[in-house]
N, C-alpha and C. Protein backbone atom coordinates (compact mmCIF):
# COMPACT_ATOMS: atom_id res chain seq x y z
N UNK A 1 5.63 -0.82 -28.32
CA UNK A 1 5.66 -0.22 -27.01
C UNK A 1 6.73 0.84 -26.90
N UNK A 2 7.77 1.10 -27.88
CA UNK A 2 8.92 1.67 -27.43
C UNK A 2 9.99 1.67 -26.28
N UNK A 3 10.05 0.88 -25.60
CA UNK A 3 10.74 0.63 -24.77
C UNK A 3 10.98 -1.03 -24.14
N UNK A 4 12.20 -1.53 -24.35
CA UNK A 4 12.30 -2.81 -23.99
C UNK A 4 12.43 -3.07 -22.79
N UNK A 5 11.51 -3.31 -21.74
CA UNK A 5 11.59 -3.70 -20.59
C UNK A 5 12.82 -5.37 -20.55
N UNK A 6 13.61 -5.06 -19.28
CA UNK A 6 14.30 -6.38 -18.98
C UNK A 6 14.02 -6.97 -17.61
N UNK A 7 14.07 -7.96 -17.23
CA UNK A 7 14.12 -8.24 -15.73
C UNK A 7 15.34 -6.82 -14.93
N UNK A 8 14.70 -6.61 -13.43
CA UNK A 8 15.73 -6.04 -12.99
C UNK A 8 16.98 -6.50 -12.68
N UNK A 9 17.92 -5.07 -12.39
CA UNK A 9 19.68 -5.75 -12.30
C UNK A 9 19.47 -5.64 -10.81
N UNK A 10 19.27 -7.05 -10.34
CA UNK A 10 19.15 -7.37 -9.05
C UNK A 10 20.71 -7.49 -8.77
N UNK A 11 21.31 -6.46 -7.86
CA UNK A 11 22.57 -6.35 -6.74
C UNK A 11 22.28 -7.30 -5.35
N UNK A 12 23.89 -7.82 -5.19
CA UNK A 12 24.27 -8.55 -4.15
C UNK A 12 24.15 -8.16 -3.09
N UNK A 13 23.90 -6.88 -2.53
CA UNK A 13 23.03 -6.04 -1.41
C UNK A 13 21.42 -6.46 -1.45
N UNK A 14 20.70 -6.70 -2.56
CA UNK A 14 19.31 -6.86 -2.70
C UNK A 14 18.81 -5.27 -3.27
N UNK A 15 19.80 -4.39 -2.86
CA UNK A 15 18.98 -3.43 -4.38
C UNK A 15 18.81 -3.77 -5.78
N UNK A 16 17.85 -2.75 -6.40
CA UNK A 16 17.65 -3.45 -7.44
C UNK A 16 17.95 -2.20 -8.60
N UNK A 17 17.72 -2.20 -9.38
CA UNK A 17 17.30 -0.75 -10.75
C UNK A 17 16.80 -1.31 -11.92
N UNK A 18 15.93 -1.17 -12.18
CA UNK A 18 15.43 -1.61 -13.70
C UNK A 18 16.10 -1.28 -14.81
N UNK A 19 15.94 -2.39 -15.84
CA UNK A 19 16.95 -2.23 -16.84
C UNK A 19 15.87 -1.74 -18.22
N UNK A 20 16.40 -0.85 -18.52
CA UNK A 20 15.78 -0.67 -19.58
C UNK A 20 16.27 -0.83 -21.46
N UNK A 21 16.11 -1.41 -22.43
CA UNK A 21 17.04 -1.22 -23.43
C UNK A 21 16.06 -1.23 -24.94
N UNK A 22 16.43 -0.17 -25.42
CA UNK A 22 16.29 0.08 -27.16
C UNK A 22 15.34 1.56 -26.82
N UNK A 23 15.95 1.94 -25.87
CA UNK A 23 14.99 3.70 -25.09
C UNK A 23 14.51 3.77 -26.86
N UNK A 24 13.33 4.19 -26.62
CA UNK A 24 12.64 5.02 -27.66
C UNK A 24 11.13 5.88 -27.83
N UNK A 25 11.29 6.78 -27.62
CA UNK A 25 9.91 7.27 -27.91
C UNK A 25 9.20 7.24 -28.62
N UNK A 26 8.20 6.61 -28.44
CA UNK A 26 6.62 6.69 -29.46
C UNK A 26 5.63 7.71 -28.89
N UNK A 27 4.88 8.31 -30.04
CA UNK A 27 4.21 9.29 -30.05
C UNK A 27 3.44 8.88 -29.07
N UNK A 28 2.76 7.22 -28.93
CA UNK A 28 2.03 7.14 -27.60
C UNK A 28 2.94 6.90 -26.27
N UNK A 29 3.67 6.72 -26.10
CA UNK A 29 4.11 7.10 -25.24
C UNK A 29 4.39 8.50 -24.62
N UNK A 30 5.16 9.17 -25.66
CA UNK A 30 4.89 10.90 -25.30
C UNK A 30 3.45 11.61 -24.78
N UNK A 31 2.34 10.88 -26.04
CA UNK A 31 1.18 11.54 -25.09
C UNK A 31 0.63 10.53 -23.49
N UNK A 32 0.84 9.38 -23.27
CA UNK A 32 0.75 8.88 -21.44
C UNK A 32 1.62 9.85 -21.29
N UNK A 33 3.04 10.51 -21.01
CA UNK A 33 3.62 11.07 -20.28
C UNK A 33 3.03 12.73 -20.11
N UNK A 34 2.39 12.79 -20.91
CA UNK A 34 1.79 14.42 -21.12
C UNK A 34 0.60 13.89 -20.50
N UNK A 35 -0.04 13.31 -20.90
CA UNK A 35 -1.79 13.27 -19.93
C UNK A 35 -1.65 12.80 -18.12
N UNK A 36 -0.34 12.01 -18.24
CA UNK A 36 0.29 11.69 -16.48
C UNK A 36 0.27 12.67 -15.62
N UNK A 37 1.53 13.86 -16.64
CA UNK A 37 1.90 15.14 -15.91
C UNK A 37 0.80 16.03 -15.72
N UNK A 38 -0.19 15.84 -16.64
CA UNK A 38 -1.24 17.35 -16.55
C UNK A 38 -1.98 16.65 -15.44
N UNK A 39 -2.31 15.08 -15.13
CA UNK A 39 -2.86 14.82 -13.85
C UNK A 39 -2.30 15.33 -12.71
N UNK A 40 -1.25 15.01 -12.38
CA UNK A 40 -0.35 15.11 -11.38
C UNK A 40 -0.51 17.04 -11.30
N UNK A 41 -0.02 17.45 -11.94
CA UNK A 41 0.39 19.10 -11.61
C UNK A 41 -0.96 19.64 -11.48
N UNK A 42 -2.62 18.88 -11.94
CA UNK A 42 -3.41 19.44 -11.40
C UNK A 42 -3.85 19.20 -9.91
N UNK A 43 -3.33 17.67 -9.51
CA UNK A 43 -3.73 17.44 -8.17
C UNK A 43 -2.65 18.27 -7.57
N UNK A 44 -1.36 18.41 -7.64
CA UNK A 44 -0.47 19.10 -7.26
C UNK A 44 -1.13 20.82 -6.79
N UNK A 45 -1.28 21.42 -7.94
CA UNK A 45 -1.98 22.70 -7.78
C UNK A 45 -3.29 22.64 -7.26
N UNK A 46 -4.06 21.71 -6.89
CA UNK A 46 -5.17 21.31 -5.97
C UNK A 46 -4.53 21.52 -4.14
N UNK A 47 -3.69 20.82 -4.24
CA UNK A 47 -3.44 20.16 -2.69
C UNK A 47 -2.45 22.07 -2.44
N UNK A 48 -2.01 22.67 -3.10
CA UNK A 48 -1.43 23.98 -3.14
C UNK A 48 -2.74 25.05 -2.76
N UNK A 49 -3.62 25.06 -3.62
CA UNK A 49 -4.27 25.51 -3.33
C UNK A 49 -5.59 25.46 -1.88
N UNK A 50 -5.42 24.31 -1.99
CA UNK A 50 -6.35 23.98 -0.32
C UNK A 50 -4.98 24.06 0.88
N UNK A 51 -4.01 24.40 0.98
CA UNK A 51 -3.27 24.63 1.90
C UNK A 51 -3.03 25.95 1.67
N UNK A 52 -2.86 26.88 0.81
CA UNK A 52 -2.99 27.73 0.81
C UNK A 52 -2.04 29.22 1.45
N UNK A 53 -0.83 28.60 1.04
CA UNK A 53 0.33 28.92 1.76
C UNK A 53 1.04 28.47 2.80
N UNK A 54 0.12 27.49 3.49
CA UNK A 54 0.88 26.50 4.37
C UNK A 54 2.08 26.15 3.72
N UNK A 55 3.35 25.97 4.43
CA UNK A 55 4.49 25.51 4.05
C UNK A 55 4.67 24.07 4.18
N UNK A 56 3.69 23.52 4.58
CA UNK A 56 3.63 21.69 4.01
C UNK A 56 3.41 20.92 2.87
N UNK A 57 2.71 22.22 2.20
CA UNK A 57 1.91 21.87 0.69
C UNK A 57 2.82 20.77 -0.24
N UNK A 58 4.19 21.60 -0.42
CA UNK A 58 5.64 21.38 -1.28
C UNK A 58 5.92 19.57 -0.88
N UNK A 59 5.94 19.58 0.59
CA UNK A 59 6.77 18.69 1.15
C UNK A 59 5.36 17.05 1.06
N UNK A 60 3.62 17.39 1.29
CA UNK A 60 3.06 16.35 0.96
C UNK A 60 3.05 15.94 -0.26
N UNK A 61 3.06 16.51 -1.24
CA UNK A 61 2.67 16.37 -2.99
C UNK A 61 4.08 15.24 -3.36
N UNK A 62 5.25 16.37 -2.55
CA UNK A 62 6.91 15.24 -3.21
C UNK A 62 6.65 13.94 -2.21
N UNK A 63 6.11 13.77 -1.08
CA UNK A 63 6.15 13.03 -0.46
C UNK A 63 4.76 11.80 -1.13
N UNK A 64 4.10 12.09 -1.55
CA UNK A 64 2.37 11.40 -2.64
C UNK A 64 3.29 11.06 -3.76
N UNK A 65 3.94 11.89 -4.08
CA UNK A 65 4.42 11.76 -5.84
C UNK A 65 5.76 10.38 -5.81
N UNK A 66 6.16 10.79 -4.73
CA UNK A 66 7.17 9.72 -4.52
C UNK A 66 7.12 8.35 -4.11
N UNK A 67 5.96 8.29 -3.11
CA UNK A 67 5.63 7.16 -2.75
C UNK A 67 4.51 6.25 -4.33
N UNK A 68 3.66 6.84 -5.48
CA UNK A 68 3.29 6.78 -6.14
C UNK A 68 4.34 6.30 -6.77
N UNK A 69 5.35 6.92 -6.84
CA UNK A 69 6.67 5.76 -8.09
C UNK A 69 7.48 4.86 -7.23
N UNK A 70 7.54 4.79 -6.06
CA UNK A 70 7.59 3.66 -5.45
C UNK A 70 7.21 2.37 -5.66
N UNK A 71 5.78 2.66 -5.55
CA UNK A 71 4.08 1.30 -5.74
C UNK A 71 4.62 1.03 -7.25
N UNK A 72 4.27 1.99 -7.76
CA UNK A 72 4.45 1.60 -9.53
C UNK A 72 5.51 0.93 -9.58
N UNK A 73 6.79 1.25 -9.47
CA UNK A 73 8.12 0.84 -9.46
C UNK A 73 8.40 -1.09 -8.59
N UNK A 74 8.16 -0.96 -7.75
CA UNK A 74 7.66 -2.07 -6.65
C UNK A 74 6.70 -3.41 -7.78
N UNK A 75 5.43 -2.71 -8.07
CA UNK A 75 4.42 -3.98 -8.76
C UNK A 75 4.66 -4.05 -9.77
N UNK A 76 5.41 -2.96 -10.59
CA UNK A 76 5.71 -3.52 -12.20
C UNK A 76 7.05 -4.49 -11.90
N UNK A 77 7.92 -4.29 -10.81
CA UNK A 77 8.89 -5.54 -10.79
C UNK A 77 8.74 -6.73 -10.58
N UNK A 78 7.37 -6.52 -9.61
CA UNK A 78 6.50 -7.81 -9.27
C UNK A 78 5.76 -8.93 -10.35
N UNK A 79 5.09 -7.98 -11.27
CA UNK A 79 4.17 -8.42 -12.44
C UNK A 79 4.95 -8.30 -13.87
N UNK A 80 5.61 -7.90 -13.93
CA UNK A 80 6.32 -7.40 -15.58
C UNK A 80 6.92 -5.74 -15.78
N UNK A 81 7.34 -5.68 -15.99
CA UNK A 81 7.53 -4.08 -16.39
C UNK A 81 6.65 -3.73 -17.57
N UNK A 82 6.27 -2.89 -17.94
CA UNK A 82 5.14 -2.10 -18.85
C UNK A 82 5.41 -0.72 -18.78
N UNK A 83 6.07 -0.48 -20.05
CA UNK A 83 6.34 1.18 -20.50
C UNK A 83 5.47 2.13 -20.23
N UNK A 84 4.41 1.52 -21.10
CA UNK A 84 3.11 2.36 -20.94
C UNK A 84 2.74 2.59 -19.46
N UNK A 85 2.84 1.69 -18.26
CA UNK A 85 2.21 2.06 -17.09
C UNK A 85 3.39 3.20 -16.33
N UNK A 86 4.77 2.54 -16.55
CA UNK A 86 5.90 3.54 -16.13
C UNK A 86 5.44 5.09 -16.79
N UNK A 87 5.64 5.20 -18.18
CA UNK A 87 5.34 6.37 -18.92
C UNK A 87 3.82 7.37 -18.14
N UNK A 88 2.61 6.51 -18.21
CA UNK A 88 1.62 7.32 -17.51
C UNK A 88 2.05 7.53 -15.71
N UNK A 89 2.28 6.30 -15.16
CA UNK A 89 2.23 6.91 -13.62
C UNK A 89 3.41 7.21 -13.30
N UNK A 90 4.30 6.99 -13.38
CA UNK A 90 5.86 7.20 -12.82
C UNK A 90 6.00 8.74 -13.61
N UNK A 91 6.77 8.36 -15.03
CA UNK A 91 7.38 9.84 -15.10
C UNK A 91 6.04 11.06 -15.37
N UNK A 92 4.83 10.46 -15.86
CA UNK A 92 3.62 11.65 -16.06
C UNK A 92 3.57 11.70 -14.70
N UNK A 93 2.67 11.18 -13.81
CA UNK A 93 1.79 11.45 -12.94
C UNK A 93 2.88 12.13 -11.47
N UNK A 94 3.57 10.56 -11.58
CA UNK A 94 4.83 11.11 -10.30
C UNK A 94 5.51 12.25 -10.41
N UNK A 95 6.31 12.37 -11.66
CA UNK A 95 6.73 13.75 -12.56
C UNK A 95 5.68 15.17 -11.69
N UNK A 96 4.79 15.04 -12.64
CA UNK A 96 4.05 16.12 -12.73
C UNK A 96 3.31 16.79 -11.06
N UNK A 97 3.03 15.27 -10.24
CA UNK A 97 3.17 16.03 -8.64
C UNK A 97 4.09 16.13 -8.02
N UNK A 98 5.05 16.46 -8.31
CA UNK A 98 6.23 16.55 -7.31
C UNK A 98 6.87 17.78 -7.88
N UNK A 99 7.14 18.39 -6.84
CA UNK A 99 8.22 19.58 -6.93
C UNK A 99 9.07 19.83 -6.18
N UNK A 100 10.43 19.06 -7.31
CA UNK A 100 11.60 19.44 -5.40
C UNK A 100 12.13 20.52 -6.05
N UNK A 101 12.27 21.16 -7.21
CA UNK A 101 12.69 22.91 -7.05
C UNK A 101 11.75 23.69 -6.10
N UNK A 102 10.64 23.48 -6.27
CA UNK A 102 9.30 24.11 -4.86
C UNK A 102 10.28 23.85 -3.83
N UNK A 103 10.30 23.09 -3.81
CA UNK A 103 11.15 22.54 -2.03
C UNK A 103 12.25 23.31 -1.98
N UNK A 104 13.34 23.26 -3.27
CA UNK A 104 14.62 24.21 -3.16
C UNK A 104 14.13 25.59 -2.43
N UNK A 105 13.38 26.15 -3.06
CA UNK A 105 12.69 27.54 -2.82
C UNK A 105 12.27 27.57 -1.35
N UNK A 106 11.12 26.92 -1.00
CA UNK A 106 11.29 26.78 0.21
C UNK A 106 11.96 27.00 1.31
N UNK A 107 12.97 26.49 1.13
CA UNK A 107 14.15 26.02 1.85
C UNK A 107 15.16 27.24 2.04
N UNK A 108 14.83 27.67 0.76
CA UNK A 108 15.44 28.96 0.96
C UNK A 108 14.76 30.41 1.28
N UNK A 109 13.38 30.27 1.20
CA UNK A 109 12.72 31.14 1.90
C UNK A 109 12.11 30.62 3.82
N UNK A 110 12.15 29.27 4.14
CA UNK A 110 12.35 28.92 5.65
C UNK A 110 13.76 29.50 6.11
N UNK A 111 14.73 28.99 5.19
CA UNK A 111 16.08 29.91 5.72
C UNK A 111 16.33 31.17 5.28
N UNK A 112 15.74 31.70 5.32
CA UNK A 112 16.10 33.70 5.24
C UNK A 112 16.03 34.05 6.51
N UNK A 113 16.00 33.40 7.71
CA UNK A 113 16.15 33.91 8.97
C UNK A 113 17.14 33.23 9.96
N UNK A 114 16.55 31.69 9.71
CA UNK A 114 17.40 30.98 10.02
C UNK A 114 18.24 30.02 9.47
N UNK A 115 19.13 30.08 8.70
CA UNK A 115 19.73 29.13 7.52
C UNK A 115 20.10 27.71 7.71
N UNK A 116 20.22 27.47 9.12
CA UNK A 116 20.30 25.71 9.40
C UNK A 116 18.43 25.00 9.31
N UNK A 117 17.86 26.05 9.80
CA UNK A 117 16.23 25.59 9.54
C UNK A 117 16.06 25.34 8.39
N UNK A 118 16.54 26.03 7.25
CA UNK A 118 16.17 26.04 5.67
C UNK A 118 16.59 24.54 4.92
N UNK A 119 17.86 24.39 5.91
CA UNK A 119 18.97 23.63 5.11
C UNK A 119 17.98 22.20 5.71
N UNK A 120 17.75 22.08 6.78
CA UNK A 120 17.06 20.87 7.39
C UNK A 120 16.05 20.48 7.06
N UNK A 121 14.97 21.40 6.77
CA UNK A 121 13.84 21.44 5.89
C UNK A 121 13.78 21.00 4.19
N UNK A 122 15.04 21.16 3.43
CA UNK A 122 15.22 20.94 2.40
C UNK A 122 16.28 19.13 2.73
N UNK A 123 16.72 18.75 3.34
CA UNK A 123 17.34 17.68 3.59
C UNK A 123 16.22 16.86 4.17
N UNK A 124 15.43 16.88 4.60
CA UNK A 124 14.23 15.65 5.68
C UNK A 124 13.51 16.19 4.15
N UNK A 125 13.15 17.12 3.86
CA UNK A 125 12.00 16.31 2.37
C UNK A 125 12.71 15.76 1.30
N UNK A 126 13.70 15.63 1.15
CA UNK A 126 14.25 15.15 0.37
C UNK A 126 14.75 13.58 0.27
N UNK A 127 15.44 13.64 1.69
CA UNK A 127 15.38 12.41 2.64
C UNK A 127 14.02 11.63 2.70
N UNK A 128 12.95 11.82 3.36
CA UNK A 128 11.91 11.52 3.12
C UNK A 128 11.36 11.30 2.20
N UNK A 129 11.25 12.04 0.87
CA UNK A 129 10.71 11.36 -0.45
C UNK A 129 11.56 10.21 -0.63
N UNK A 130 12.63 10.46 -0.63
CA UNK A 130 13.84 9.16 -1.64
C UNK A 130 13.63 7.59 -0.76
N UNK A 131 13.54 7.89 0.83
CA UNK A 131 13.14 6.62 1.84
C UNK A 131 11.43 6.30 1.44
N UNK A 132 10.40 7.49 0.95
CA UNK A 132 9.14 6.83 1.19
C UNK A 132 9.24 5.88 -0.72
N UNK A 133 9.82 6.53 -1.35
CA UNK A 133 9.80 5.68 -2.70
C UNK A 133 10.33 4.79 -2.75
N UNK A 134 11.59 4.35 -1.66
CA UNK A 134 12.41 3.01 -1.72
C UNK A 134 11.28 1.71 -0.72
N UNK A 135 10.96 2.27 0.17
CA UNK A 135 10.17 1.49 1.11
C UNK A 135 8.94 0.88 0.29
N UNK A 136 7.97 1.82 -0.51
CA UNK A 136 7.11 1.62 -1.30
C UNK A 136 7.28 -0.01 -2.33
N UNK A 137 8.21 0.74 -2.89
CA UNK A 137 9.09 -0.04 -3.77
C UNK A 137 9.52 -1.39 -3.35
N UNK A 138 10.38 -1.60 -2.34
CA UNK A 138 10.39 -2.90 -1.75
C UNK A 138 9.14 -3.42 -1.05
N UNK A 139 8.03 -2.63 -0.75
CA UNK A 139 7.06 -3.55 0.27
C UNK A 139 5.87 -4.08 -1.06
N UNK A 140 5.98 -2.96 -1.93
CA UNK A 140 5.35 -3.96 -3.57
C UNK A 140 5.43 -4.93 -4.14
N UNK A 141 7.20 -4.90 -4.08
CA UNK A 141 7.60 -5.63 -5.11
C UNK A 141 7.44 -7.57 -4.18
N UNK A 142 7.59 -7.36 -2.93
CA UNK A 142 7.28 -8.60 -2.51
C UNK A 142 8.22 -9.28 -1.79
């Protein structure tokens, strides 16, 4: 599998972080993370393209992509951890739809007029992805 999944390092708050140990890449693993990402950046450039310059495009995809490694993150703590499912949906798929440099940009083209709008716009999607992947995450995991 290349990667030694451990139980998580469950904290005295009740956060958690998965432990991972003997990191290693296998060729199958590299290709789940390449067939993940080319999913993701095509639904990504899908949901871009049907909005179509709408300035929400950036902010639903990080907000899908995030809540997506949430769930994953959440039921593999629930059921076992599994490289292979992390490798395809988390860093391929989640990876590959999400764009918070898009968002940087953004943020800085919403603020070319008004620069607290830019700055707020880049803080609530950011904010928002990191709360919809933690929520995900705990309402999975059980």
């Amino acid at each position: 599998m290349g990667l030694a999944a451990q139980p998580p390092d469950i904290r005295a708050d009740g956060s958690w972080q998965p432990t991972v140990t003997g990191a290693r890449i296998t060729p199958r693993l590299a290709v789940l993370v390449f067939l993940g990402g080319t999913a993701g950046s095509l639904v990504r450039t899908a949901v871009e393209e049907i909005a179509s310059g709408r300035g929400w495009a950036t902010a639903v995809v990080n907000l899908a992509g995030s809540l997506l490694v949430g769930v994953v993150l959440g039921r593999l703590r629930r059921v076992g951890f599994d490289a292979e499912r992390i490798a395809f949906l988390a860093i391929g798929v989640g990876g590959g739809l999400t764009t918070f440099s898009t968002a940087i940009v953004d943020g800085l083209e919403i603020g070319a007029d008004n620069p607290l709008l830019g700055v707020t716009y880049g803080a609530v999607s950011i904010t928002l992805a990191l709360g919809a992947m933690a929520l995900a995450a705990r309402r999975e995991a059980g």
